[in-house]
Structure formats: structure tokens, C-alpha cells
Protein backbone atom coordinates (compact mmCIF):
# COMPACT_ATOMS: atom_id res chain seq x y z
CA UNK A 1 -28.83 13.64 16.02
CA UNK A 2 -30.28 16.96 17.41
CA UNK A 3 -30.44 19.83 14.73
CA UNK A 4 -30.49 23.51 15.22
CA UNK A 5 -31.48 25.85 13.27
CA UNK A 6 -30.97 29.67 13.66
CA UNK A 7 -29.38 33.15 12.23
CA UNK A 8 -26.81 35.19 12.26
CA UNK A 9 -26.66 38.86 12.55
CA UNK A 10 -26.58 39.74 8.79
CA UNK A 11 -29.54 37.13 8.12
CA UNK A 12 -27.47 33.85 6.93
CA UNK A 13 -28.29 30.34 8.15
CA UNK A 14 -26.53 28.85 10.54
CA UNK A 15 -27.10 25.01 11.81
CA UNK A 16 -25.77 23.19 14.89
CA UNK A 17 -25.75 19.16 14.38
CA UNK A 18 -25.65 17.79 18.36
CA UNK A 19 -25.43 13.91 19.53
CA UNK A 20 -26.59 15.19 22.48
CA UNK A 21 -30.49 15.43 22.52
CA UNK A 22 -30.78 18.30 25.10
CA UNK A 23 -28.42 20.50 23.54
CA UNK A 24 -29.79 23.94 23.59
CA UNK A 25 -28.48 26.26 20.90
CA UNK A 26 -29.70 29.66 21.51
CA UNK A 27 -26.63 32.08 22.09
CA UNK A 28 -27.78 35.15 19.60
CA UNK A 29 -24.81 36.67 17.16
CA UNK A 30 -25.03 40.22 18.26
CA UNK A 31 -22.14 41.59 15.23
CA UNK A 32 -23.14 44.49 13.48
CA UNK A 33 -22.74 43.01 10.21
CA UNK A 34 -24.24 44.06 6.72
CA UNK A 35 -26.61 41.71 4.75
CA UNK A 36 -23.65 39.61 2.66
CA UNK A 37 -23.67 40.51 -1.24
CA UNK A 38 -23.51 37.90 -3.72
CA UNK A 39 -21.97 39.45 -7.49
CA UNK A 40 -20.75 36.07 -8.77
CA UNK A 41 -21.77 35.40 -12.40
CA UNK A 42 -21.81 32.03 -14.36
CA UNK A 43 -19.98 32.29 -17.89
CA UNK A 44 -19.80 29.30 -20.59
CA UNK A 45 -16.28 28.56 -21.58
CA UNK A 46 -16.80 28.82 -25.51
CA UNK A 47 -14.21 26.48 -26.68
CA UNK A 48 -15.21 23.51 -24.12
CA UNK A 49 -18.65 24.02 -22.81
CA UNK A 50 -17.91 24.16 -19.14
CA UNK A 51 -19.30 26.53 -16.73
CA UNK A 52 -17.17 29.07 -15.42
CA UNK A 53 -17.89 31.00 -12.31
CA UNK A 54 -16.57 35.18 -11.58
CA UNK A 55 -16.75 35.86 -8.51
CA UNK A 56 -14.64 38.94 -7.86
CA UNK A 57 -15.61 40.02 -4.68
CA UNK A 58 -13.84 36.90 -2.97
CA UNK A 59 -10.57 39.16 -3.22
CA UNK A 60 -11.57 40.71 0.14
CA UNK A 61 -12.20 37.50 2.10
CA UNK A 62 -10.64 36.35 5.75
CA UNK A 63 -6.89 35.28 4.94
CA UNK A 64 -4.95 33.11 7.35
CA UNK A 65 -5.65 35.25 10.33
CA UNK A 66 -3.94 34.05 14.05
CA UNK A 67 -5.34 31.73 15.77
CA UNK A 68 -7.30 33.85 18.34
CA UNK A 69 -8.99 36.11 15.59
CA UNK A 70 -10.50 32.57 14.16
CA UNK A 71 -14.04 33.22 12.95
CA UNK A 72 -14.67 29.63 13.20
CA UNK A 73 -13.95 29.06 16.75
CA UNK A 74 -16.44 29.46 19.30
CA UNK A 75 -17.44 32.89 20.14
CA UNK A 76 -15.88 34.37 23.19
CA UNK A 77 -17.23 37.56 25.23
CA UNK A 78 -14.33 40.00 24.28
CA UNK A 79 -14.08 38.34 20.50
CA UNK A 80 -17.80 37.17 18.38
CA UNK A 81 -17.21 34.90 15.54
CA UNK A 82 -19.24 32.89 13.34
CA UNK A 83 -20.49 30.94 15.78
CA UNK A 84 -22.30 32.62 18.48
CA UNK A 85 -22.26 29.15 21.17
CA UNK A 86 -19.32 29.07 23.53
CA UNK A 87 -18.83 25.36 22.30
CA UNK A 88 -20.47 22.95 19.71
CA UNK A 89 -19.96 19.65 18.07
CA UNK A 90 -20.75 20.31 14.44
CA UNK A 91 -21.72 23.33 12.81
CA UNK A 92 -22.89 24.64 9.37
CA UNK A 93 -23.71 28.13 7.72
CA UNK A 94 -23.88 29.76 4.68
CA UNK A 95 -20.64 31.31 3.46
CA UNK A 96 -19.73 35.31 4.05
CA UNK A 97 -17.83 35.48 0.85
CA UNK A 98 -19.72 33.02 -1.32
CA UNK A 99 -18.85 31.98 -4.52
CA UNK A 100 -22.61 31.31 -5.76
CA UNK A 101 -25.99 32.41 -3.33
CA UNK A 102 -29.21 32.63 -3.91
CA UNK A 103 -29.99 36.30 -3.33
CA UNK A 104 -27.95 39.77 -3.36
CA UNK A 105 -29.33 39.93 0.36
CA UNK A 106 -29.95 36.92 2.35
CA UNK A 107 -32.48 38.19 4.96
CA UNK A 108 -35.05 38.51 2.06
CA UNK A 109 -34.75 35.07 1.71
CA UNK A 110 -33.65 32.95 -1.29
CA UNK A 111 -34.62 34.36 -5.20
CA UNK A 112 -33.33 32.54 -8.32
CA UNK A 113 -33.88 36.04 -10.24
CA UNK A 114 -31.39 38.36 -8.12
CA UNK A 115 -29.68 40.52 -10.38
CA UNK A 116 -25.85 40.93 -10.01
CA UNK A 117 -23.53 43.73 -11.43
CA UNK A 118 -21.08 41.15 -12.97
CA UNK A 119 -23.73 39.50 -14.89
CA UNK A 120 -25.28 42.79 -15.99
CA UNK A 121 -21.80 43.15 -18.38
CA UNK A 122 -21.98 40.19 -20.14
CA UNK A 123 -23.60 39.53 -23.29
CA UNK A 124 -26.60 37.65 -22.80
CA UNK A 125 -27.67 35.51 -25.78
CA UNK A 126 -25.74 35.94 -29.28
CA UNK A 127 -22.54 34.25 -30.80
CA UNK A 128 -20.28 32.31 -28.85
CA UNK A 129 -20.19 34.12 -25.84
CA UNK A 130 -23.16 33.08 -22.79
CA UNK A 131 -23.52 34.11 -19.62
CA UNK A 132 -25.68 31.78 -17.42
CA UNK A 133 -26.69 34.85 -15.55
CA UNK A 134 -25.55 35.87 -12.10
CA UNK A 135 -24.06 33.04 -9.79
CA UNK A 136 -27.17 31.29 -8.18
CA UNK A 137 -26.70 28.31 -5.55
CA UNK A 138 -25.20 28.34 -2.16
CA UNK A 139 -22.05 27.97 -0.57
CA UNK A 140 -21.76 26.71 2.92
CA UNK A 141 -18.73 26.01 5.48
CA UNK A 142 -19.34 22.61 7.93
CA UNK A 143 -17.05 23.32 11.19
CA UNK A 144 -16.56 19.65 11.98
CA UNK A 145 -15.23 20.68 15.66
CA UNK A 146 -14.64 23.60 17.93
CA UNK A 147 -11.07 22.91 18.58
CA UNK A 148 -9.00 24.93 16.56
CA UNK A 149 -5.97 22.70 16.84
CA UNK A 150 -7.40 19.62 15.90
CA UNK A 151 -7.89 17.99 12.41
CA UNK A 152 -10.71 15.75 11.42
CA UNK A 153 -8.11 12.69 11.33
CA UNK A 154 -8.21 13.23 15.56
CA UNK A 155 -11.58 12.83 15.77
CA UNK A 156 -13.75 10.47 17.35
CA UNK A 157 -15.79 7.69 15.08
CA UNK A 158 -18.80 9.10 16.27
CA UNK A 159 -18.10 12.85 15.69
CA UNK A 160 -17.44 11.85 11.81
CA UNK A 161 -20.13 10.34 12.41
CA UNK A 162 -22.29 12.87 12.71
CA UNK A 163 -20.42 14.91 10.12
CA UNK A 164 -21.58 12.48 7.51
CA UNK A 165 -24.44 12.97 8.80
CA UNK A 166 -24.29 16.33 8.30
CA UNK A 167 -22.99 16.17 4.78
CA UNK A 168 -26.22 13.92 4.34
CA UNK A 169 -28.65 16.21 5.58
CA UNK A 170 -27.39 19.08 3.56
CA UNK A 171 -27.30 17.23 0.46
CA UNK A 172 -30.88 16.67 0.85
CA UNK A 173 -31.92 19.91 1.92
CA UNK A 174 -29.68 21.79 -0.91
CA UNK A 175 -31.12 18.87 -3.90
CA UNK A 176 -34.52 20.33 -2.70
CA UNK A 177 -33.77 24.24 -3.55
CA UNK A 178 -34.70 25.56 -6.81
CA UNK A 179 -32.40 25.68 -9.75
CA UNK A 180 -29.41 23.68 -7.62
CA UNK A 181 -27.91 20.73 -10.15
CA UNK A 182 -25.58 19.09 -8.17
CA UNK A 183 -23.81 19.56 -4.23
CA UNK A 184 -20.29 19.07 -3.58
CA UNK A 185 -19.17 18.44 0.13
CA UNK A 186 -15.56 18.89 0.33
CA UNK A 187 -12.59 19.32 2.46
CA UNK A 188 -9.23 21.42 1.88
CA UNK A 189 -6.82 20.71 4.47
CA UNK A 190 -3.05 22.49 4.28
CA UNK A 191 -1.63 26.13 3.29
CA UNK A 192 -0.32 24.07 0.31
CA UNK A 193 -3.72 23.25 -0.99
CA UNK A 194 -4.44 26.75 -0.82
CA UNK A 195 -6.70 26.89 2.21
CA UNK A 196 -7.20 30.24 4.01
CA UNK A 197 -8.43 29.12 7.34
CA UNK A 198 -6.44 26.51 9.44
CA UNK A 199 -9.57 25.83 11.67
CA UNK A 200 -11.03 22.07 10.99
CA UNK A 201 -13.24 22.57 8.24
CA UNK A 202 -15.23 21.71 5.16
CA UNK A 203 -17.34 23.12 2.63
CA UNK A 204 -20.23 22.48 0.40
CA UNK A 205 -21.24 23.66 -2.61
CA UNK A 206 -24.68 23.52 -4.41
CA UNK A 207 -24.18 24.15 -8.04
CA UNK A 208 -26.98 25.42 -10.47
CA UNK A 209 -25.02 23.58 -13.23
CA UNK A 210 -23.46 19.81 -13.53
CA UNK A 211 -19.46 20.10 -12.90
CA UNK A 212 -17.44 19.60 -15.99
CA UNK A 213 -15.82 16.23 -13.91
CA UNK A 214 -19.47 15.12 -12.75
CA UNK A 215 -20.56 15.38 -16.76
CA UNK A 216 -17.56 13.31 -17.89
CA UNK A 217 -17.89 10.97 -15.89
CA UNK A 218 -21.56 10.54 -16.39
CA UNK A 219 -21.00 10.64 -20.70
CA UNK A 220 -18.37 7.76 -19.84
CA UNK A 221 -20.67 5.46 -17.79
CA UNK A 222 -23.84 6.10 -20.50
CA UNK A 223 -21.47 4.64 -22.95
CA UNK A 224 -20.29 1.47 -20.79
CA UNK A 225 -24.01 0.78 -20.09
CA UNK A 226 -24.32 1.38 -24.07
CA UNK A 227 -21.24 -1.15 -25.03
CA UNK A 228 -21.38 -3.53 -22.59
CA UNK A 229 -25.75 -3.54 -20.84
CA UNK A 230 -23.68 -2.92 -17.40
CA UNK A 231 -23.06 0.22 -14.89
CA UNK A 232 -19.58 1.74 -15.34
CA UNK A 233 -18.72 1.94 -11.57
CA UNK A 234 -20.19 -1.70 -10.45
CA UNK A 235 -17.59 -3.09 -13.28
CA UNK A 236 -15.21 -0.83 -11.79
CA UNK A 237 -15.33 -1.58 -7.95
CA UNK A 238 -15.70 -5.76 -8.95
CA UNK A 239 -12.22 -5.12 -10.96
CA UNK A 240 -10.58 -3.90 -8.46
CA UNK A 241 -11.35 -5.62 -5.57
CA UNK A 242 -11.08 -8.80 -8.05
CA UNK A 243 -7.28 -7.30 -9.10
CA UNK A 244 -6.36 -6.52 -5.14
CA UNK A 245 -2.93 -5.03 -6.04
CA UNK A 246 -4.18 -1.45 -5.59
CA UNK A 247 -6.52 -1.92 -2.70
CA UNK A 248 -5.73 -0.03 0.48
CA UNK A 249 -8.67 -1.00 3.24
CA UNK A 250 -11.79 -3.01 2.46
CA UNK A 251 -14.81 -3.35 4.53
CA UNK A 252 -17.61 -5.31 4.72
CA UNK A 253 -19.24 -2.34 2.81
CA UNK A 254 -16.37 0.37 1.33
CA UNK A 255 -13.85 -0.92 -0.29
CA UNK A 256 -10.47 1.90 -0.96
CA UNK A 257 -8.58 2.09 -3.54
CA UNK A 258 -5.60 4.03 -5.73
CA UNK A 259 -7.45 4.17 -9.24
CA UNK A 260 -5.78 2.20 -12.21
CA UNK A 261 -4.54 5.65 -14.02
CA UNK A 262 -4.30 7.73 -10.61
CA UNK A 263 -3.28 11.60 -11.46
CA UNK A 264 -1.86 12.20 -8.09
CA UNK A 265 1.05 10.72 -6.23
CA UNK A 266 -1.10 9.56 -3.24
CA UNK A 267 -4.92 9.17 -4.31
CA UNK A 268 -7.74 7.11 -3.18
CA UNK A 269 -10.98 6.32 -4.05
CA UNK A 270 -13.36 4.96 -1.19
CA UNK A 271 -16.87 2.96 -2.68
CA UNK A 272 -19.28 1.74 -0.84
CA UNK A 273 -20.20 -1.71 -1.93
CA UNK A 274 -23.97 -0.91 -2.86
CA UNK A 275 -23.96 1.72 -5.24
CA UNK A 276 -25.96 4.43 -4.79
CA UNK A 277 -26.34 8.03 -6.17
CA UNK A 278 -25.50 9.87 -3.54
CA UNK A 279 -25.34 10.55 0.25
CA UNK A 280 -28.89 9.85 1.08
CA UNK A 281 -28.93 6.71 -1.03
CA UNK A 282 -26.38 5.13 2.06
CA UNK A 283 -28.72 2.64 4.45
CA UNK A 284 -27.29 2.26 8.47
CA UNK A 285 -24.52 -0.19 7.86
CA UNK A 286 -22.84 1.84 5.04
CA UNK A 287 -23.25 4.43 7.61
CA UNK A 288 -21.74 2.79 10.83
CA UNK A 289 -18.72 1.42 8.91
CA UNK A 290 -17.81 4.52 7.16
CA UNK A 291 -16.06 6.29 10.03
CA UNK A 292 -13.72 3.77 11.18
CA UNK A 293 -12.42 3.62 7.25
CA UNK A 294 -12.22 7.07 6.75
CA UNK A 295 -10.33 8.12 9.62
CA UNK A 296 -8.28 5.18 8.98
CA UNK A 297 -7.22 6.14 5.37
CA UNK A 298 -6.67 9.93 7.03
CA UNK A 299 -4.32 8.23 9.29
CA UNK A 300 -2.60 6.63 6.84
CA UNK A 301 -1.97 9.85 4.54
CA UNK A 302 -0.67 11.55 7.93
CA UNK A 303 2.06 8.64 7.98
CA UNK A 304 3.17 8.82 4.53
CA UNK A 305 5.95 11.47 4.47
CA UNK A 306 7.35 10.67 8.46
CA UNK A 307 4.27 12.21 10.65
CA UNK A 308 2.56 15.61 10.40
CA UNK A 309 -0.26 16.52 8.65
CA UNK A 310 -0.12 15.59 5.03
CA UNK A 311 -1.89 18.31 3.47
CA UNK A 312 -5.23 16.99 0.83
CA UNK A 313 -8.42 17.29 -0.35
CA UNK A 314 -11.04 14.62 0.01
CA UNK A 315 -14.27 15.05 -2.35
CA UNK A 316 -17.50 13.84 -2.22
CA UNK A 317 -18.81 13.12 -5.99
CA UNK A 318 -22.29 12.63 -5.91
CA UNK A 319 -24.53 12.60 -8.87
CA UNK A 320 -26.52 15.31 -10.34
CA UNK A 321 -30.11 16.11 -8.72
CA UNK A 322 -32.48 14.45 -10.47
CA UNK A 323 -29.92 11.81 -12.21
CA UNK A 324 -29.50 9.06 -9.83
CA UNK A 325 -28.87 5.99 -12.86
CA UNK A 326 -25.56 5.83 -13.66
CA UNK A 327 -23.67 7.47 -11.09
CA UNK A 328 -22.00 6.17 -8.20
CA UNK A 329 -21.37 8.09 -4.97
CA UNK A 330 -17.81 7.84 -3.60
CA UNK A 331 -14.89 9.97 -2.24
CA UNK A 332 -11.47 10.91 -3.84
CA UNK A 333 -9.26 11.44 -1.42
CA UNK A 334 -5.68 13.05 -2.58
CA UNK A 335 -2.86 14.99 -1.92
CA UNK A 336 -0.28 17.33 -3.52
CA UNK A 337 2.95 16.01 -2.10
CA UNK A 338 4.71 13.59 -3.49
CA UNK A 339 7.67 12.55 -1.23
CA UNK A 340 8.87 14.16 2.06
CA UNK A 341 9.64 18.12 1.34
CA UNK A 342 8.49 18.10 -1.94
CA UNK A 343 4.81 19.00 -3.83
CA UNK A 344 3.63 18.08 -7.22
CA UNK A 345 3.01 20.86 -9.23
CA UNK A 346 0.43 21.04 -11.83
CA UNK A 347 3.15 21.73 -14.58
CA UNK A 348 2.20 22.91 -18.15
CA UNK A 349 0.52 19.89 -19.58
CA UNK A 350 -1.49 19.56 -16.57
CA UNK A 351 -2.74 23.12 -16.03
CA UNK A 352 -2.66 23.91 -20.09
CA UNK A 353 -3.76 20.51 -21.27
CA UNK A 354 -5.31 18.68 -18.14
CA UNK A 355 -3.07 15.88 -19.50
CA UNK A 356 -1.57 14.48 -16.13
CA UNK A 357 1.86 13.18 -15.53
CA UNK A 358 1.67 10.82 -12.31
CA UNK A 359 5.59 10.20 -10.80
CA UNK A 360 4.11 7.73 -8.61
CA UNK A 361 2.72 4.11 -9.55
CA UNK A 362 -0.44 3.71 -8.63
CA UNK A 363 0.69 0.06 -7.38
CA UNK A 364 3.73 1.53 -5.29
CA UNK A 365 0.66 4.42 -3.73
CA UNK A 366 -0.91 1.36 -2.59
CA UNK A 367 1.52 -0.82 -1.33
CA UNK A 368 3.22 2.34 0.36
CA UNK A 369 -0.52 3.12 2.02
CA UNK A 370 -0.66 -0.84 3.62
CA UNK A 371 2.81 -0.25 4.50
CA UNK A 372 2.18 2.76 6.58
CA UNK A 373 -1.17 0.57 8.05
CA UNK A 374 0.72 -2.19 9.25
């Protein structure tokens, strides 16, 4: 893998990840673009204890524009976009309407003490209500091809390949930055997941707190080692590979499944075999086999509901910086329709309670996934 690194016209990062060794990378982004602002603010959520971020200023960013406005295609001569090359493979920079960044104005570099204006409004240190000050971390957006039409299911097994590499190499470089807690690589894919940009994409988000999911799960696998002088997720992956009945593809080193008490129709969770904390924990033959899985179980959620793209999001969950015992990396894949024409809806115990109501066995899910393999 051959990585570039360079900048674009308003001082953000931008990274080109090439199989090819000779690639040269060196088209400048010649936009007359103002340094990006970041006025996000991190707020504690009184009554639970999780970490909320404002960011207010995301109102005004790129919505769903046609295809030949893209700003994630590659740049043309009569139309610049985020990506200055005429082509690429893969392709990573910082977000222009970030949620969380390290600095007000990214071509002075990154600060963990930038002020912001939404911050500067919220009480600081009395009573119940806290303000983790402004919204420090870094958002970035991983273009995982330069063809606008294509999805990361059509992809090659070596161009995911070199996405997970990708994902690995920020993961490493973002754990390294001051104040970041944990990174999230991600992918939305559909209008009905909410996405705003149909070009292939992902995103990744380094956090200066530990996500209210991440901290659950970690409180739930401190008291399995307590009760039982075992890891949570080792017990877990042995049951169900041991059980079988909700097992969708195993490898020599992943194994996917639907989880016992799934909370969406069609979910999966994909393990690798050794357990390890996170992305740059996997050795080469976790590696090599993970591409052929993954765009296997892609496949198979594009079959599910008669062909087309099956709108989802597929999540990376990788353990805090700095707490690599108890976790286990893996990747929950899901989606928000439930049958052909029709979309599950977080309904009122869901979105008031977070009390989910699946209408889909998580048995059926799985047998319906081998189905769709076969």
C-alpha cells in the first residue's frame, strides 16, 4: 500500500491509499475555500451520563446534490471537488462540516484548547448541568472508490482490501492524537438511513469521550470476567458457533452471525476468531480473509428484499484507546427494512425508551441470509 499525504485549499488533510507503488498524487486543490470552522460542543446528558454532542453548524452542509455536482468524485477541469486527482483508488480527508475537530481553523494545525461559541454558553462546572467544553476530535470521510455509481458490495477483494487497510491506518494514527478516546469507522449506505451523499462512502469518527454503546458493553464484559474468570465476547463467539442456528458465513478466521436478542430485522455481527481490541490488533490472515466475507455478507443483504441495494449501516466497534482487555473488535452490520417496501421504524419505545421490538426472529434473519447464499 502506497500512502499520500497532502492538503486541500482551506488547510484540511487529505490522504490517497494506492496498491499501486508508483502512484503519484500531486494534483493541487486550487478552490478558494475558507479555513473550515468547528463550533460543536460536548454536553453531559444529566439524567444518564452520556455525552451529547451540538453541533449546529451542520444545518448548512452538502444535501443530496446531482450526480455531476458530487464533491466526492474526482475533480474535473470545469468542476473541483474534494478530491483534486482525476482518479484514485481510496481516499480520506477530514470532514468540511465536522461534527467534532481539533481546531476552529485547521491550517494552524490541531489544539485541544480551541474555544468555540457554543461552548462559551454553557455552564461550565456547577449542579447538574456540564459541558465537556467545545467538540474536540476529528471527523473524516474514506471515499472507498471514484466511481460514483458503484457501491462497496461491487468492489473488488483487493480494493476492500485496502479499505481495511485504510480503516487500520487511521485508527492508529487518530488513537495517537491527544485527547481522542475511541474511533468509529462506519458506513451509511441509502436515503433511508439518512445519508446525504449517494457517492460510495464511509466515515470515521475519533471521539474525545467513550460512546454510551462502547461503555455498556465494556461494564457488561467487566462483570462476566467478574462472575464467571472468562472474557464476555470469547464466551460469546464459542456459543454461537457451538449453537450454529444463527450463523450466516464462517471462516477459517470470522465467523457471522445474527445476535441471540438482535434489535433489527436483518443484523449481523462478523468476529474474527482471535480476539483482539481493535483494527490494528488483526495479524495477515485475519486480514486476507476478511474481504471475501464481507463482500459476501453485503451481497447477501442486497438479495434479501428481490435485488437492489438494501440500504444499512455496518459499524466498526473497536475498544477505547488505551483499554484493549475486555473488548472485542467486530462489525455490526444492519439494516432498516424489514420486508420488501417496508422500513422499521424506531417507534416510541425504541426512540423514548431504547427498549427494542424486533418483528423478525433472529433464527428466521439467519436462515433467510443462507437462503439468499445458496
Amino acid at each position: 500500500m502506497k500512502k499520500t499525504t497532502t492538503k486541500l485549499a482551506d488547510g484540511r488533510e487529505l490522504i490517497y491509499y494506492d496498491t499501486d507503488e508508483s502512484a503519484v498524487r500531486d494534483a493541487p486543490d486550487l478552490r478558494p475555500l475558507e479555513p473550515t470552522v468547528g463550533r460543536s460542543a460536548i454536553r453531559r446528558d444529566p439524567a444518564t451520563g452520556d455525552w451529547v454532542t451540538i453541533a449546529a453548524h451542520r444545518q448548512a452542509r452538502t444535501h443530496l446534490p446531482p450526480a455531476d455536482e458530487c464533491p466526492l468524485c474526482p475533480s474535473r477541469p470545469d468542476r473541483p471537488s474534494e478530491i483534486p486527482a482525476s482518479d484514485y483508488e481510496v481516499a480520506v480527508f477530514e470532514n468540511r462540516f465536522p461534527s467534532l475537530s481539533f481546531s476552529s481553523d485547521f491550517s494552524s494545525g490541531f489544539s485541544s484548547d480551541f474555544s468555540s461559541d457554543a461552548a462559551a454558553h454553557v455552564p461550565a462546572g456547577t449542579g447538574p448541568l456540564r459541558t465537556g467544553g467545545p467538540g474536540t476530535g476529528r471527523c473524516e470521510v474514506v471515499c472507498f472508490t471514484s466511481d460514483h455509481d458503484a457501491s462497496l458490495a461491487d468492489l473488488t477483494p483487493e480494493r476492500v482490501r485496502l479499505v481495511l487497510d485504510a480503516w487500520t491506518d487511521r485508527t492508529a494514527a487518530l488513537s495517537a492524537l491527544p485527547g481522542v478516546q475511541q474511533v468509529y469507522c462506519f458506513e451509511n449506505r441509502g436515503t433511508e438511513i439518512g445519508v446525504t451523499l449517494a457517492h460510495p462512502h464511509g466515515q470515521i469518527y475519533a471521539f474525545p469521550f467513550t460512546t454510551p454503546r462502547t461503555a455498556r458493553m465494556a461494564a457488561r464484559a467487566w462483570a462476566h470476567r467478574a462472575a464467571t474468570g472468562r472474557n464476555l465476547f470469547d464466551d460469546l463467539v464459542a456459543a454461537e458457533r457451538a449453537d450454529g442456528e444463527r450463523v450466516v458465513l464462517a471462516g477459517e478466521h470470522w465467523t457471522a452471525f445474527v445476535p441471540f436478542a438482535a434489535r433489527w430485522p436483518y443484523e449481523v455481527h462478523l468476529y474474527p476468531h482471535r480476539r483482539v481490541p481493535d483494527l490494528t490488533g488483526l495479524d495477515e490472515a485475519q486480514r486476507a480473509e476478511f474481504p471475501g466475507l464481507y463482500l459476501e455478507l453485503l451481497r447477501r443483504f442486497d438479495l434479501l428484499f428481490g435485488g437492489g441495494r438494501t440500504p444499512y449501516v455496518s459499524a466498526w466497534h473497536q475498544a477505547p484507546v488505551g483499554q484493549a482487555d475486555e473488548l472485542a473488535l467486530h462489525l455490526e452490520l444492519f439494516t432498516v427494512r424489514r420486508t420488501a417496501g417496508k422500513l422499521k421504524y424506531l417507534a416510541g419505545v425504541e426512540s423514548g425508551m431504547d427498549a427494542f421490538v424486533n418483528d423478525v426472529s433472529p433464527e428466521a434473519a439467519a436462515l433467510r441470509l443462507r437462503e439468499v447464499g445458496a
